[in-house]
PDB file of N, CA and C in Angstrom:
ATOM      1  N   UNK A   1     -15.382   6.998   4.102  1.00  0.00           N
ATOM      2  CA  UNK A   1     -15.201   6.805   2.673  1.00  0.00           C
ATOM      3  C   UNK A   1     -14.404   5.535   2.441  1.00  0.00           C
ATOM      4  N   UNK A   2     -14.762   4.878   1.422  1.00  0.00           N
ATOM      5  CA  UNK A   2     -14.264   3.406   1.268  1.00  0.00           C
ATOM      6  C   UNK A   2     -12.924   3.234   0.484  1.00  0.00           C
ATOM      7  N   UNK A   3     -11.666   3.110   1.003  1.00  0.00           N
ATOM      8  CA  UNK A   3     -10.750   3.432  -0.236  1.00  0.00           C
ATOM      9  C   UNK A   3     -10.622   3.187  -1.903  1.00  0.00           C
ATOM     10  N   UNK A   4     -11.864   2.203  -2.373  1.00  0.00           N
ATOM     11  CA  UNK A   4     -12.283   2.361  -3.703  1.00  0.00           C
ATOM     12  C   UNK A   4     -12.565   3.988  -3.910  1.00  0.00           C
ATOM     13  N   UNK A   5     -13.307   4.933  -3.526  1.00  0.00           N
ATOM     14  CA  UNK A   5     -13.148   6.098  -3.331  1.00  0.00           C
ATOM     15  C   UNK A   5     -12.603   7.237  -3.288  1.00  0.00           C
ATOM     16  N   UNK A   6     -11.264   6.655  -2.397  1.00  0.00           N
ATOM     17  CA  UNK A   6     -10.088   7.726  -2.295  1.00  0.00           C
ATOM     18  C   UNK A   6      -9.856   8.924  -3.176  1.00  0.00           C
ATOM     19  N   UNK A   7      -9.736  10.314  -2.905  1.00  0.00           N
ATOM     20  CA  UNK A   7      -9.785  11.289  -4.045  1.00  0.00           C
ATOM     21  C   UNK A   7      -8.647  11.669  -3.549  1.00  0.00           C
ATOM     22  N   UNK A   8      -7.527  10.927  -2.570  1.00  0.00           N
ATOM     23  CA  UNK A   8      -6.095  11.261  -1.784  1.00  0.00           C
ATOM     24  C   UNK A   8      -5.210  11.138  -3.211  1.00  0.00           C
ATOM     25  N   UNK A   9      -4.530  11.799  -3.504  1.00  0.00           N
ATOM     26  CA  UNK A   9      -2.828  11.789  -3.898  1.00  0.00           C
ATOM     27  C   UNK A   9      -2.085  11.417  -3.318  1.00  0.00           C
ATOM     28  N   UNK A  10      -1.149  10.418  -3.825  1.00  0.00           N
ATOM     29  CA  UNK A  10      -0.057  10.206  -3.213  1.00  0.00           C
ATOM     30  C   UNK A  10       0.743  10.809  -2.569  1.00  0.00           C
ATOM     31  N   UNK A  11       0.695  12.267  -2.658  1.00  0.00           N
ATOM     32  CA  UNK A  11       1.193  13.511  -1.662  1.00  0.00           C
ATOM     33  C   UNK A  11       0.710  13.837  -1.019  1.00  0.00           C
ATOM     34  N   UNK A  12      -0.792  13.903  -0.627  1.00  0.00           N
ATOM     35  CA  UNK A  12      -1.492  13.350   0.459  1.00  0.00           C
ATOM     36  C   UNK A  12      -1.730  11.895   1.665  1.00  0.00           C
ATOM     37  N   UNK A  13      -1.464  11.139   0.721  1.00  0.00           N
ATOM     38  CA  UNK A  13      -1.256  10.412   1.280  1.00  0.00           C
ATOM     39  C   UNK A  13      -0.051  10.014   2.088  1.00  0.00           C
ATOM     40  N   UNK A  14       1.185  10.363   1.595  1.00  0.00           N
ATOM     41  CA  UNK A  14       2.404  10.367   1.920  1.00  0.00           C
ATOM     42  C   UNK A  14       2.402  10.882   3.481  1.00  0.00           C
ATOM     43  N   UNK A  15       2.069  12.367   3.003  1.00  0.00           N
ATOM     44  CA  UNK A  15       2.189  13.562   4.403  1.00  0.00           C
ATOM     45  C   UNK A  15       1.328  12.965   5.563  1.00  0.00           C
ATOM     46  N   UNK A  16      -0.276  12.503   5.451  1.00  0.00           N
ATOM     47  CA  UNK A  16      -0.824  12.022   6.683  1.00  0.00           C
ATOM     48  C   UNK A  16       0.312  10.507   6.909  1.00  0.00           C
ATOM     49  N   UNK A  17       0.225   9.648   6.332  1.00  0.00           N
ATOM     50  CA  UNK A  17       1.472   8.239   6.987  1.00  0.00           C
ATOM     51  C   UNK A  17       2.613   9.243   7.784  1.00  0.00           C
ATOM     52  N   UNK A  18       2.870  10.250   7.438  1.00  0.00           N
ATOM     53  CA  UNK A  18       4.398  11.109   7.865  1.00  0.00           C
ATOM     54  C   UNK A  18       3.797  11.043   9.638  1.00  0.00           C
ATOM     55  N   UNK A  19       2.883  12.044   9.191  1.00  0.00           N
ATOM     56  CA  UNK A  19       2.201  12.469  10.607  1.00  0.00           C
ATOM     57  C   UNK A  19       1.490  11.768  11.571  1.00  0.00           C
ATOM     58  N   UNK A  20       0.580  10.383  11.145  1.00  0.00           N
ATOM     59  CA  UNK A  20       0.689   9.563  11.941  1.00  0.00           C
ATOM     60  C   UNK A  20       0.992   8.395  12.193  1.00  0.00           C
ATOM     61  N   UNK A  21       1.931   7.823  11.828  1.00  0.00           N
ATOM     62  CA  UNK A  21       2.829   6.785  11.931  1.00  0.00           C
ATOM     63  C   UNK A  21       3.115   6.661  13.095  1.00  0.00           C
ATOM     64  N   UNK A  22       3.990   7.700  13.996  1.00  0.00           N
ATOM     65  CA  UNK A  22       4.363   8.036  14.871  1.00  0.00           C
ATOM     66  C   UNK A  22       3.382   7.298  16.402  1.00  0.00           C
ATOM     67  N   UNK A  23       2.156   8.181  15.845  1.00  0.00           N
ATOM     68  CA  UNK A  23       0.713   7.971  16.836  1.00  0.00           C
ATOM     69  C   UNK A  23       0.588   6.412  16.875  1.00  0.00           C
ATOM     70  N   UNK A  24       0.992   6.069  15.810  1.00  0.00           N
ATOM     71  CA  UNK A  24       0.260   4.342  15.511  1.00  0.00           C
ATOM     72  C   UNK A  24       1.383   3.775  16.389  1.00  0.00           C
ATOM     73  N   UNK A  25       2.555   4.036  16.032  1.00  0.00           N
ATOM     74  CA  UNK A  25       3.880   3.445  16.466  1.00  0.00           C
ATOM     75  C   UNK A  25       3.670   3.059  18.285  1.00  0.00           C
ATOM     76  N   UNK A  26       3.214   4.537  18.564  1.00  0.00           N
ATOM     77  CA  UNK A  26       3.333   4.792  19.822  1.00  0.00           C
ATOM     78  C   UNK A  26       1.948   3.902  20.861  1.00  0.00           C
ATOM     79  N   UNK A  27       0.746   4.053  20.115  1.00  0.00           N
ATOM     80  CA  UNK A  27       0.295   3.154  20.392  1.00  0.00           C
ATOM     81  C   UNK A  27       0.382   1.684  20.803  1.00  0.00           C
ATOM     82  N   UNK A  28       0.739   1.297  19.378  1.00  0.00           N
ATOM     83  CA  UNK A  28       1.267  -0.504  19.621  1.00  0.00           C
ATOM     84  C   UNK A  28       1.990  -1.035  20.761  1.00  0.00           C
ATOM     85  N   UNK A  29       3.462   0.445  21.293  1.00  0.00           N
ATOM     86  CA  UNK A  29       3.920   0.328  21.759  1.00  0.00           C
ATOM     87  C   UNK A  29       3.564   0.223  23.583  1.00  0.00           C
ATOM     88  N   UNK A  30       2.346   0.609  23.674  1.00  0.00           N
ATOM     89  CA  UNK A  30       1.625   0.925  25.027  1.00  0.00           C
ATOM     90  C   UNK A  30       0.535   0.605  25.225  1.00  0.00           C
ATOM     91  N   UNK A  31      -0.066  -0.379  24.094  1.00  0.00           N
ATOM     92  CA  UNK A  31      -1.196  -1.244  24.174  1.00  0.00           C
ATOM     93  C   UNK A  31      -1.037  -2.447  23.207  1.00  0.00           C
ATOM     94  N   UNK A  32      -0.923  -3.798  24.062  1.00  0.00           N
ATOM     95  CA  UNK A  32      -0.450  -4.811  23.617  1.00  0.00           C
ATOM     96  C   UNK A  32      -1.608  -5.587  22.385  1.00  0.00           C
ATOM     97  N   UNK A  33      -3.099  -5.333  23.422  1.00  0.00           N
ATOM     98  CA  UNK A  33      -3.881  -5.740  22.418  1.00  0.00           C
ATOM     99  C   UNK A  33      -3.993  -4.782  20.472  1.00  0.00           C
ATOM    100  N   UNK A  34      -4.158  -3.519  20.745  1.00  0.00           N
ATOM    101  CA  UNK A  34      -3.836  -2.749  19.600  1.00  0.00           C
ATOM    102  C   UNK A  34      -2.781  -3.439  18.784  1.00  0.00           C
ATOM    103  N   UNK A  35      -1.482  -3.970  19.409  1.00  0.00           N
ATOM    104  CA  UNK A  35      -0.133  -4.105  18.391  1.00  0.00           C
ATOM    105  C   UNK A  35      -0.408  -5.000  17.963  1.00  0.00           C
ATOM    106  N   UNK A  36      -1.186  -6.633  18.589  1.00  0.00           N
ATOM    107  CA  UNK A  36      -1.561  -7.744  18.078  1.00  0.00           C
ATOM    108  C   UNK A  36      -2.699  -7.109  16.935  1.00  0.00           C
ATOM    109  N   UNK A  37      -3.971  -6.804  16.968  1.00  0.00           N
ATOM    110  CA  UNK A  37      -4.280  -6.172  15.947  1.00  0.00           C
ATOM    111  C   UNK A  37      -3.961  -5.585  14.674  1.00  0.00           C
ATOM    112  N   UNK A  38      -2.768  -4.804  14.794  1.00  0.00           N
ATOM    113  CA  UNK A  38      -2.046  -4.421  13.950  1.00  0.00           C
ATOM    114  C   UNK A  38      -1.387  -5.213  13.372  1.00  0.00           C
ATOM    115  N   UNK A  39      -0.827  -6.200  13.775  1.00  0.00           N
ATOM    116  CA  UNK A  39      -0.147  -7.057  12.940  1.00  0.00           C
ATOM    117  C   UNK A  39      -0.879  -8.154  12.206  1.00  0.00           C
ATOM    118  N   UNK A  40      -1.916  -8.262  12.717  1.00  0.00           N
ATOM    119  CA  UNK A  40      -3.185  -9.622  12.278  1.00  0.00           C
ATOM    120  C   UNK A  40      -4.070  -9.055  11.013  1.00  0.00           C
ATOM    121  N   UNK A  41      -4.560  -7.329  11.397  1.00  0.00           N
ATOM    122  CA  UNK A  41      -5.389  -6.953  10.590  1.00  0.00           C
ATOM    123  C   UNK A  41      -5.315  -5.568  10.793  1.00  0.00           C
ATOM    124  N   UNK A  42      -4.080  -4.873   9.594  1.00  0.00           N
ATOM    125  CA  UNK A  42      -3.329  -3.722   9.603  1.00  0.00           C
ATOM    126  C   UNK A  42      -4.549  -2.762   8.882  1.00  0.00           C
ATOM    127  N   UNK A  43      -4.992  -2.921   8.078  1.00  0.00           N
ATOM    128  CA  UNK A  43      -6.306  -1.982   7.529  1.00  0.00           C
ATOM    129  C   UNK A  43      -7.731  -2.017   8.817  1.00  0.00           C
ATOM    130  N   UNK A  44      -7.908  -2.656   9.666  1.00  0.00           N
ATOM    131  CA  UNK A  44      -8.653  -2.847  10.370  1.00  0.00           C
ATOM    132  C   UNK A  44      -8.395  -1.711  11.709  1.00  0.00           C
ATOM    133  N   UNK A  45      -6.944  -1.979  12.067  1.00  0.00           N
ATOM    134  CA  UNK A  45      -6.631  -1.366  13.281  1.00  0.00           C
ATOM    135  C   UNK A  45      -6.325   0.361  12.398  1.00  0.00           C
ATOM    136  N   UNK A  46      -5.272   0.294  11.456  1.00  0.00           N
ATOM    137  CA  UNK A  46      -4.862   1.448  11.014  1.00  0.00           C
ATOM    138  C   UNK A  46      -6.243   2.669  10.481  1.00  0.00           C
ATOM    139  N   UNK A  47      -7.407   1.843  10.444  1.00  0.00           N
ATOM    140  CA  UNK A  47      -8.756   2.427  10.452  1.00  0.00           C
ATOM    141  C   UNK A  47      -8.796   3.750  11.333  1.00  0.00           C
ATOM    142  N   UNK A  48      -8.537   2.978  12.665  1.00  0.00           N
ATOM    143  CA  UNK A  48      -8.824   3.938  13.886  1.00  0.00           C
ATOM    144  C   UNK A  48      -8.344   5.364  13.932  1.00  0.00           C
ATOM    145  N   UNK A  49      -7.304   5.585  12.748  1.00  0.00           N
ATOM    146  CA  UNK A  49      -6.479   6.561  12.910  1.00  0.00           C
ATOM    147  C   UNK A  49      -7.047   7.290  11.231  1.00  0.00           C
ATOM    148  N   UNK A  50      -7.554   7.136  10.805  1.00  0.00           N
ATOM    149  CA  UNK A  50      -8.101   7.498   9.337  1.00  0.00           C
ATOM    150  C   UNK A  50      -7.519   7.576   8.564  1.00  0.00           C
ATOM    151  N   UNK A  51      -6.703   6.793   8.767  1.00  0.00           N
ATOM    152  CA  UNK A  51      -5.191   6.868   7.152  1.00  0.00           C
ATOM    153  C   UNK A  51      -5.384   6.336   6.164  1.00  0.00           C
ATOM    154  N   UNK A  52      -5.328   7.110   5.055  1.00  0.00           N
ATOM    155  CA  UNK A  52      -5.714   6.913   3.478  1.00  0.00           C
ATOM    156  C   UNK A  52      -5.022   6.409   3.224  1.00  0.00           C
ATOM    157  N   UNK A  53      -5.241   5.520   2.095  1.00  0.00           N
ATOM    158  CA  UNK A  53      -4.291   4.720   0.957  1.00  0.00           C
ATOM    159  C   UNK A  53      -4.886   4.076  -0.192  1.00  0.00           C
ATOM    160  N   UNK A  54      -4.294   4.089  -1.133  1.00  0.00           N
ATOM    161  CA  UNK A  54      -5.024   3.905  -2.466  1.00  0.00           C
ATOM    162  C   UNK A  54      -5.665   2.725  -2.084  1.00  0.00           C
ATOM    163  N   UNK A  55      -6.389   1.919  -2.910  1.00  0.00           N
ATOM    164  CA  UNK A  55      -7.005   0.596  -3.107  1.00  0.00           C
ATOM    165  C   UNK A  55      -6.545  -0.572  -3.170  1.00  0.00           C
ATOM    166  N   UNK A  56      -5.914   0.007  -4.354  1.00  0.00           N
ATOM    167  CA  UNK A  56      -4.907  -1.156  -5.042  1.00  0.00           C
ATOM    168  C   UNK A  56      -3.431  -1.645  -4.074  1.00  0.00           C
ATOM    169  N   UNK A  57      -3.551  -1.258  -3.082  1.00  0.00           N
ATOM    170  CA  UNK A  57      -2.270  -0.899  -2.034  1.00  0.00           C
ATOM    171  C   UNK A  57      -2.569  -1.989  -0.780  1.00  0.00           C
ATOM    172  N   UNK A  58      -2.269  -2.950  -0.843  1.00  0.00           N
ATOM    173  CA  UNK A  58      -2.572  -3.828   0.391  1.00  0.00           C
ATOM    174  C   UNK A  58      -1.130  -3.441   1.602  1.00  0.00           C
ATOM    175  N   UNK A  59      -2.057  -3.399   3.203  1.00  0.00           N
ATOM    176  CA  UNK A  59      -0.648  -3.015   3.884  1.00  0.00           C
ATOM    177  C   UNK A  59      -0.263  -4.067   4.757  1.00  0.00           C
ATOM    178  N   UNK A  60       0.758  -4.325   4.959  1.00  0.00           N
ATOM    179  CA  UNK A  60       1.109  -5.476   6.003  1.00  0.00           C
ATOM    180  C   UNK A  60       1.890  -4.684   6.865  1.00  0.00           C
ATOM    181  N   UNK A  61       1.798  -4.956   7.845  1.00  0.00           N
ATOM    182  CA  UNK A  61       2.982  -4.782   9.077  1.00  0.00           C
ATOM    183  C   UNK A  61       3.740  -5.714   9.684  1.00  0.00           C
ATOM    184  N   UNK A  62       4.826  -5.418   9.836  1.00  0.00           N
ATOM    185  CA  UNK A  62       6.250  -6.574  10.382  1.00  0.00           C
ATOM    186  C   UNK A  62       6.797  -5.953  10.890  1.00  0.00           C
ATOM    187  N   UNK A  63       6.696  -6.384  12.644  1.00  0.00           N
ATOM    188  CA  UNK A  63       7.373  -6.399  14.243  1.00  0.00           C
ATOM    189  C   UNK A  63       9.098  -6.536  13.818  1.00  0.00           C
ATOM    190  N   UNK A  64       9.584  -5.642  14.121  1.00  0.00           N
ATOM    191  CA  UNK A  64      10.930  -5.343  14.681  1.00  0.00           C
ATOM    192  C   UNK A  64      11.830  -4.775  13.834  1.00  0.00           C
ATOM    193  N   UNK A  65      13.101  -4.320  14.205  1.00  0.00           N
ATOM    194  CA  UNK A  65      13.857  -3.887  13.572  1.00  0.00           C
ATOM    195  C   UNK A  65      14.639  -4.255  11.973  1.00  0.00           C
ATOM    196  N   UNK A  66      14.695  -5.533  12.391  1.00  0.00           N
ATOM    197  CA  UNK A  66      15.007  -6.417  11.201  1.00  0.00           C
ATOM    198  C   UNK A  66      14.673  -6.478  10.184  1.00  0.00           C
ATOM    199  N   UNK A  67      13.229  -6.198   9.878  1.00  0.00           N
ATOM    200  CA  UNK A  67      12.462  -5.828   8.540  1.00  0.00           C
ATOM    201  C   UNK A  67      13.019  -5.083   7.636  1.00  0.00           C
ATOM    202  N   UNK A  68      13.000  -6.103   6.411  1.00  0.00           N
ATOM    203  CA  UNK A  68      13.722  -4.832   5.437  1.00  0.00           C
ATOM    204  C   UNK A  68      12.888  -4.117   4.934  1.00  0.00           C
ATOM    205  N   UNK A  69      13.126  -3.108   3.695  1.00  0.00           N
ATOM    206  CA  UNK A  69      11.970  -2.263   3.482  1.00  0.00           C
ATOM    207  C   UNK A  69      11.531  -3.498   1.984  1.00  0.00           C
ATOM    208  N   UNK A  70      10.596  -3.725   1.415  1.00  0.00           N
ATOM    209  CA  UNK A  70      10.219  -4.279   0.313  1.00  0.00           C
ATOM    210  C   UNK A  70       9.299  -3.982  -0.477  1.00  0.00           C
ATOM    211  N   UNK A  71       9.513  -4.169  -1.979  1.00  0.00           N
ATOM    212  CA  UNK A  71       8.464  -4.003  -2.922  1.00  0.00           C
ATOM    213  C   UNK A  71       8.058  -5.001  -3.437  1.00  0.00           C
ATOM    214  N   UNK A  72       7.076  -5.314  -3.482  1.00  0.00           N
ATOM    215  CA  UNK A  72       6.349  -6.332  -4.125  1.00  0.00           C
ATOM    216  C   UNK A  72       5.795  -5.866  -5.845  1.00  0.00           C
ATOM    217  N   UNK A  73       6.025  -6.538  -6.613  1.00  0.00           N
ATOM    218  CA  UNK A  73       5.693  -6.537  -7.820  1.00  0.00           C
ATOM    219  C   UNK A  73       4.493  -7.352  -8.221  1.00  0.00           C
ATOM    220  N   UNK A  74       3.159  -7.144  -9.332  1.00  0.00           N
ATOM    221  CA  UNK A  74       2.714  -7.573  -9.367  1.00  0.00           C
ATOM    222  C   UNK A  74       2.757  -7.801 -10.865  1.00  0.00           C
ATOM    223  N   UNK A  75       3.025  -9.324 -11.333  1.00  0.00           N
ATOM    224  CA  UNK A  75       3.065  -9.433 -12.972  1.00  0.00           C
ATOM    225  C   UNK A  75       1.475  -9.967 -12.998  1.00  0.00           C
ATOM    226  N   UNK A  76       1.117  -9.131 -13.935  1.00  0.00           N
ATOM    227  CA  UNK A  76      -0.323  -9.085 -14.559  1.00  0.00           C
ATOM    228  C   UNK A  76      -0.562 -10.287 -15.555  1.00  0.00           C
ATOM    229  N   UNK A  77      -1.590 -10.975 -15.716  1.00  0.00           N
ATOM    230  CA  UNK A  77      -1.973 -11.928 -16.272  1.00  0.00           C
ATOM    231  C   UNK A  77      -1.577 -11.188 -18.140  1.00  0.00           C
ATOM    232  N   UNK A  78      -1.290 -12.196 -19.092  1.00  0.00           N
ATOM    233  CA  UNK A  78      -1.081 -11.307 -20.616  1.00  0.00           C
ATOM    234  C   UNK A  78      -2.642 -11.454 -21.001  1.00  0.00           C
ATOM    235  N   UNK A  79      -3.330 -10.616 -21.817  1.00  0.00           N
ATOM    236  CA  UNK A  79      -4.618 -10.428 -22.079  1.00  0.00           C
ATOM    237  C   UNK A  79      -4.776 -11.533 -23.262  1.00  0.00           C
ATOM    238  N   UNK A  80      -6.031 -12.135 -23.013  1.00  0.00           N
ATOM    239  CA  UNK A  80      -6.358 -13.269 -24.213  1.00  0.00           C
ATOM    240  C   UNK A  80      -5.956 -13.105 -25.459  1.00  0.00           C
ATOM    241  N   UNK A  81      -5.922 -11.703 -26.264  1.00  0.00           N
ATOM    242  CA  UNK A  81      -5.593 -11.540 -27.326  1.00  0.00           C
ATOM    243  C   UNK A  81      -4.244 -11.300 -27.337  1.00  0.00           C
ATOM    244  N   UNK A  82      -2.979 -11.540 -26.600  1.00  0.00           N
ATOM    245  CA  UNK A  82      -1.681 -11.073 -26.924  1.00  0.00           C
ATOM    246  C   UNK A  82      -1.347 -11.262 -28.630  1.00  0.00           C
ATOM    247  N   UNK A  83      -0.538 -10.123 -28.724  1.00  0.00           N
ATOM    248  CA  UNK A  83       0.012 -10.350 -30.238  1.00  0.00           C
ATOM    249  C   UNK A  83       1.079  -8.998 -29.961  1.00  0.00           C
ATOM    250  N   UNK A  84       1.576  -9.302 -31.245  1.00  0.00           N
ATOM    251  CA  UNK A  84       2.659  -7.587 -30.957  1.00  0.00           C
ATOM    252  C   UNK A  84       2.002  -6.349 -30.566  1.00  0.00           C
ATOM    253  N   UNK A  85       0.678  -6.395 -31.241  1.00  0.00           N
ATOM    254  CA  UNK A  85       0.249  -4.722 -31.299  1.00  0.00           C
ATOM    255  C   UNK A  85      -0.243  -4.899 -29.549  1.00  0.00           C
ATOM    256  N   UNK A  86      -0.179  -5.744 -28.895  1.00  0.00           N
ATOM    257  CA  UNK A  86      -0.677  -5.732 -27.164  1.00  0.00           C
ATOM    258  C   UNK A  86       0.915  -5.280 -26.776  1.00  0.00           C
ATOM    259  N   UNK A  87       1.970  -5.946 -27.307  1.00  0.00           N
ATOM    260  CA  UNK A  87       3.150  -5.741 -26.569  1.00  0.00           C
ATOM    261  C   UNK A  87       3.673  -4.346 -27.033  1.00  0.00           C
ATOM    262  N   UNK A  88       3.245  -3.549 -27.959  1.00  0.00           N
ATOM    263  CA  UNK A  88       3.988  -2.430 -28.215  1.00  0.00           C
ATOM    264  C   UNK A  88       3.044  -1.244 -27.660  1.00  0.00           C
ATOM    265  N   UNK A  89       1.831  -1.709 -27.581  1.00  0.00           N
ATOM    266  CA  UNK A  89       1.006  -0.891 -27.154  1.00  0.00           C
ATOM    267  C   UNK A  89       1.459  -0.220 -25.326  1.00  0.00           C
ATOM    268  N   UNK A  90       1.893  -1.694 -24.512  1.00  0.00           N
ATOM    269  CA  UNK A  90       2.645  -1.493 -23.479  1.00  0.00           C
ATOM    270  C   UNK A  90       3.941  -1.147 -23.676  1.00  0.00           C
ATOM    271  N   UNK A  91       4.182  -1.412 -24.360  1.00  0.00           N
ATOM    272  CA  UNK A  91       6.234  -0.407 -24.169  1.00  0.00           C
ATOM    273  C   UNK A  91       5.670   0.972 -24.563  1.00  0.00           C
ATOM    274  N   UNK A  92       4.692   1.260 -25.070  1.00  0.00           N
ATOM    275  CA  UNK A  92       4.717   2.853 -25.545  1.00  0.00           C
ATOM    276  C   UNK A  92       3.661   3.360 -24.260  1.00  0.00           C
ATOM    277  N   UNK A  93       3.280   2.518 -23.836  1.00  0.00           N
ATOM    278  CA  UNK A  93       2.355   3.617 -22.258  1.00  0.00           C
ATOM    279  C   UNK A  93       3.443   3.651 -21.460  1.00  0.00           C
ATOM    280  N   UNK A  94       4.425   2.689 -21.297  1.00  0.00           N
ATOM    281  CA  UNK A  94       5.166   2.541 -20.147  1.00  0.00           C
ATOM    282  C   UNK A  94       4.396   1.449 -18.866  1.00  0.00           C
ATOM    283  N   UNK A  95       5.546   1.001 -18.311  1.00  0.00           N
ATOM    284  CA  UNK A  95       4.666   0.183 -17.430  1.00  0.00           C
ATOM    285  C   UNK A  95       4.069   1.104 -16.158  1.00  0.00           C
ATOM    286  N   UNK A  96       3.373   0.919 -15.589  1.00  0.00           N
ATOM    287  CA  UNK A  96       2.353   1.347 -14.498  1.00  0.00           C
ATOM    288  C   UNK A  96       2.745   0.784 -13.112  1.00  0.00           C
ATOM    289  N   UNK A  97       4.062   1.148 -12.806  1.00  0.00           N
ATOM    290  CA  UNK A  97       4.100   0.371 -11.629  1.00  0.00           C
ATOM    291  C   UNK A  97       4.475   1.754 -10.979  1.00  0.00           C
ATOM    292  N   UNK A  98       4.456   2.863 -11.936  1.00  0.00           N
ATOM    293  CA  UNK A  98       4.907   4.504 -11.214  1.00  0.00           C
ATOM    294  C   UNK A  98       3.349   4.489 -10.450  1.00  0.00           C
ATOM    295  N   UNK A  99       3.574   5.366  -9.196  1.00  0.00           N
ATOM    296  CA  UNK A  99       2.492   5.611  -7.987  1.00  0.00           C
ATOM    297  C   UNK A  99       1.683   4.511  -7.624  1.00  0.00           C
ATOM    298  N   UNK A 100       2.659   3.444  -7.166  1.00  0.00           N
ATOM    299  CA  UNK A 100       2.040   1.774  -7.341  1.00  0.00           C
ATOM    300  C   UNK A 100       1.166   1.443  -7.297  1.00  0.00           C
ATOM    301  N   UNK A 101       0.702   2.163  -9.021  1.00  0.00           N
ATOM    302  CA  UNK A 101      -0.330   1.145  -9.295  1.00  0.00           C
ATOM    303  C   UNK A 101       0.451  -0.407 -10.043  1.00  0.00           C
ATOM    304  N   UNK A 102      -0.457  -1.633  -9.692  1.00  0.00           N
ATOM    305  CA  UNK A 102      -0.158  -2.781  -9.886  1.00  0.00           C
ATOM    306  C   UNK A 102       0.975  -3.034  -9.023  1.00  0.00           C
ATOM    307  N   UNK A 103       1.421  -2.648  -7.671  1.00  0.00           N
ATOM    308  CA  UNK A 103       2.576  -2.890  -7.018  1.00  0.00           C
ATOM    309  C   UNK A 103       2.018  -3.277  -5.553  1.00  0.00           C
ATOM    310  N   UNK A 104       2.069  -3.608  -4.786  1.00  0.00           N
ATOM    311  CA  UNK A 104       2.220  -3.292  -2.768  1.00  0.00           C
ATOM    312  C   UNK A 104       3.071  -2.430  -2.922  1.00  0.00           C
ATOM    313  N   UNK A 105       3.256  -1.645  -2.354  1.00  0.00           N
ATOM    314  CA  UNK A 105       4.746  -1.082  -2.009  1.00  0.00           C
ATOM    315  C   UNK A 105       4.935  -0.670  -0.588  1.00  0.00           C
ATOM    316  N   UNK A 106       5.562  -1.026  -0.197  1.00  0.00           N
ATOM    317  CA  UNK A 106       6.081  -1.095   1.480  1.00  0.00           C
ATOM    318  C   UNK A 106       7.744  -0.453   1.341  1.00  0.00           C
ATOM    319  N   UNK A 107       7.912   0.929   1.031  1.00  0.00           N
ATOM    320  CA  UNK A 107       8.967   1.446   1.319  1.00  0.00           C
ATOM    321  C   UNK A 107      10.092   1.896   2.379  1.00  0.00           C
TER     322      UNK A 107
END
C-alpha cells in the first residue's frame, strides 16, 4: 500500500515505530551496507520492515548520538485571494500543524 493510502493513525503508527525501531537499529548496527542505505534513502531501506507513516511526513535519519530531536515547520504559501476573511477563517480552524500535518516531525 502506497503511503498516499495509509488508513494508519497516528496511534498506530506510533506503536509499530515503538516496536520496530529497535529491529532497524539493530540491523544498521550489524550490516554496514543496510546503515549506508538508511541514511541515503530512509523510506527505501525502512520499506523492508513495513513501517507506516503518513504521506505528508518525510523521514530522515542522522548517525549518532549527538542528534538533537527536531521539528521542522512548514509555512504554507498565503492563498492568491488573501484578505481578512482568509486570515480569520484560519485563526478559527486553528493551525494544522496538530498530528503533523504540514510539519516533518522528527521527535
Amino acid at each position: 500500500m502506497s503511503n498516499d493510502q495509509n488508513p494508519h493513525t497516528l496511534a498506530t503508527i506510533n506503536q509499530a515505530w515503538v516496536q520496530t525501531w529497535p529491529k532497524v537499529v539493530a540491523r544498521a548496527w550489524t550490516d554496514e551496507e543496510f546503515r549506508q542505505r538508511l541514511l541515503d534513502n530512509p523510506a527505501e531501506a525502512l520499506a523492508e520492515f513495513n513501517l507506516p507513516w503518513l504521506h505528508q511526513v518525510e523521514v530522515k535519519v542522522v548517525a549518532g548520538e549527538a542528534a538533537p530531536p527536531t521539528m521542522v515547520l512548514t509555512l504554507p504559501d498565503p492563498p492568491d485571494d488573501l484578505g481578512e476573511e482568509s486570515i480569520e477563517g484560519l485563526l478559527k480552524s486553528g493551525a494544522r500543524a496538530s498530528n503533523c500535518m504540514g510539519t516533518s516531525c522528527c521527535c
